[in-house]
Protein backbone atom coordinates (compact mmCIF):
# COMPACT_ATOMS: atom_id res chain seq x y z
CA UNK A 1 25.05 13.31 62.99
CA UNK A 2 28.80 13.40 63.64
CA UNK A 3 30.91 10.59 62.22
CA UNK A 4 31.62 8.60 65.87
CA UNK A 5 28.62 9.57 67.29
CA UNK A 6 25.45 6.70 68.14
CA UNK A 7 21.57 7.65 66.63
CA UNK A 8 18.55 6.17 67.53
CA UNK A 9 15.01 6.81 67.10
CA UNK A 10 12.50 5.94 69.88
CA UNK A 11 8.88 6.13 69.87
CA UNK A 12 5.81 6.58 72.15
CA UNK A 13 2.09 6.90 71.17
CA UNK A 14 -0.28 9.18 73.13
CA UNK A 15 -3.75 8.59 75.15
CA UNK A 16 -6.28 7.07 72.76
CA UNK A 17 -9.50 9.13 72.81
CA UNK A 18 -12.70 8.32 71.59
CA UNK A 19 -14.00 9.91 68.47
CA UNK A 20 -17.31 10.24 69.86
CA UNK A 21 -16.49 10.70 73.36
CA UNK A 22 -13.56 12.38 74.92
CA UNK A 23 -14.18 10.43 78.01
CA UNK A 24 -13.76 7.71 76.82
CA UNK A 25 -9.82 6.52 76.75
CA UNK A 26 -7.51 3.45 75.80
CA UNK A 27 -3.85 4.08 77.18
CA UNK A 28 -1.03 3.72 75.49
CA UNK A 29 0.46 0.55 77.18
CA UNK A 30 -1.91 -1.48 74.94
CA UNK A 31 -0.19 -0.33 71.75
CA UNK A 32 2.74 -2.62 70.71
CA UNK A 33 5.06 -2.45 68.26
CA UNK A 34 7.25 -4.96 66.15
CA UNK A 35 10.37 -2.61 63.64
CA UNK A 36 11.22 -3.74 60.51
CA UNK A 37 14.29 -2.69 58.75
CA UNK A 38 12.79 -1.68 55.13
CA UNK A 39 16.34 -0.69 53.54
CA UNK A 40 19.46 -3.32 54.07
CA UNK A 41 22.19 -2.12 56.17
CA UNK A 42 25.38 -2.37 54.18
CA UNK A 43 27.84 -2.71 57.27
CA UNK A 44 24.96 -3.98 59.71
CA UNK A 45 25.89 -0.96 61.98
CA UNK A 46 21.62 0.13 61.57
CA UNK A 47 19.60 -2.25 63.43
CA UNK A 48 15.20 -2.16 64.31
CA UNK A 49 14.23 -1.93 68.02
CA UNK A 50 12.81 -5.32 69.56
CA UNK A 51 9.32 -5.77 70.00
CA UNK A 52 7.46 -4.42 72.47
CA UNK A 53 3.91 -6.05 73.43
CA UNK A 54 0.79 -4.74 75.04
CA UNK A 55 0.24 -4.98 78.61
CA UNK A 56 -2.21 -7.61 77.27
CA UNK A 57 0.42 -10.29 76.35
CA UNK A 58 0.25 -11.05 73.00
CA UNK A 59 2.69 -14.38 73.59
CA UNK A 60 5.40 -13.69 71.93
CA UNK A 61 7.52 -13.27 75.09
CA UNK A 62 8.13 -9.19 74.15
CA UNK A 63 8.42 -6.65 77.25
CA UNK A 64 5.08 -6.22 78.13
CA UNK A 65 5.67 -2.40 78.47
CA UNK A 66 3.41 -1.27 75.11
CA UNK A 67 4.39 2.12 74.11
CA UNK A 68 3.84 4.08 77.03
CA UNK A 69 7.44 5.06 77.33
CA UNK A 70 9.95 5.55 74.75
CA UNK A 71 10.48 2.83 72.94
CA UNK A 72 13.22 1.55 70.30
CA UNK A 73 12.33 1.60 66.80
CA UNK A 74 15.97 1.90 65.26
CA UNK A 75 19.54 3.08 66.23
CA UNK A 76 22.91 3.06 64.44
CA UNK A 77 26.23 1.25 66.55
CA UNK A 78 28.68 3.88 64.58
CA UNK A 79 27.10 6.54 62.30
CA UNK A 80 30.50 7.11 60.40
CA UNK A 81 30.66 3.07 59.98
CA UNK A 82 26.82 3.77 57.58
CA UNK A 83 25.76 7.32 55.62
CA UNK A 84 22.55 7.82 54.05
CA UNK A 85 19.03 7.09 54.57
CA UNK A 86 17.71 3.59 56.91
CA UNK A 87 13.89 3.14 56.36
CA UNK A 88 12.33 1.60 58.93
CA UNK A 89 8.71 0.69 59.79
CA UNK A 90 6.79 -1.15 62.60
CA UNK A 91 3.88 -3.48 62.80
CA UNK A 92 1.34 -2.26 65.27
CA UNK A 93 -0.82 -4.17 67.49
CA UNK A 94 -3.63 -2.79 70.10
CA UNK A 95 -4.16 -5.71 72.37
CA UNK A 96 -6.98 -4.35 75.27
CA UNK A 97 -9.51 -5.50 77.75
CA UNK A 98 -12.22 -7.28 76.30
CA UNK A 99 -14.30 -4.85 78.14
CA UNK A 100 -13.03 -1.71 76.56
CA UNK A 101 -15.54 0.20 74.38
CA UNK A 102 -15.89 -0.42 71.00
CA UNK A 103 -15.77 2.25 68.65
CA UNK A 104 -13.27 5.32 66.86
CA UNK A 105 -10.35 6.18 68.83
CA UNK A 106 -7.41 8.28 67.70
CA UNK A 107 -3.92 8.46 69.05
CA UNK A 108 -0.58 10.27 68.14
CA UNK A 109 2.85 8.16 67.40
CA UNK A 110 5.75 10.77 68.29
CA UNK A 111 9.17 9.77 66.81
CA UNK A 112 12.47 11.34 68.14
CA UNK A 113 15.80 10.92 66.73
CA UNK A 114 18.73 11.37 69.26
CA UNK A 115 22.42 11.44 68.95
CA UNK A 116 24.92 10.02 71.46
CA UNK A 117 29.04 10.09 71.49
């Protein structure tokens, strides 16, 4: 990315889907998330997202959004202020219905880094 130029990387998970039944589905607004910065930023320009919480409060006071939509996970103020590698992760947290079926699901995480002058 350009030196002057903004990064961040969002996230959004997809439909959960039963391993045993296709039918059955969690969405994913009941998938939060809470980043972590795993590697110190030396100038503090690389920062993690804020937490996002499940449609299914969790308390914390975090949007209630889940991660439906794209969502922050970690973004740079100035790229030319910080080179070199940021490692980031997130705790996850499925917060549902009590009613919701118990069993296997699966579900994709997609990660997309954008740049922005």
């Amino acid at each position: 990315i350009p030196a002057g130029e903004y990064w961040a990387v969002v996230g959004q998970a997809s439909q959960f889907v039963a391993a045993d039944d296709p039918a059955k589905t969690i969405g994913p607004e009941y998938l939060g998330w809470k980043p972590h910065l795993i590697s110190d930023s030396s100038t503090g320009a690389v920062a993690a997202g804020e937490p996002v919480s499940s449609v299914v409060s969790d308390g914390t006071g975090a949007p209630e959004v889940g991660l439906k939509g794209q969502e922050l996970l970690v973004s740079s103020a100035d790229s030319a202020e910080e080179i070199g590698t940021s490692q980031v992760n997130a705790d996850l947290a499925l917060r549902t219905p009590a009613d919701v079926a118990a069993g296997e699901y699966h579900s994709t995480i997609t990660l997309s880094l954008f740049n922005q002058s």
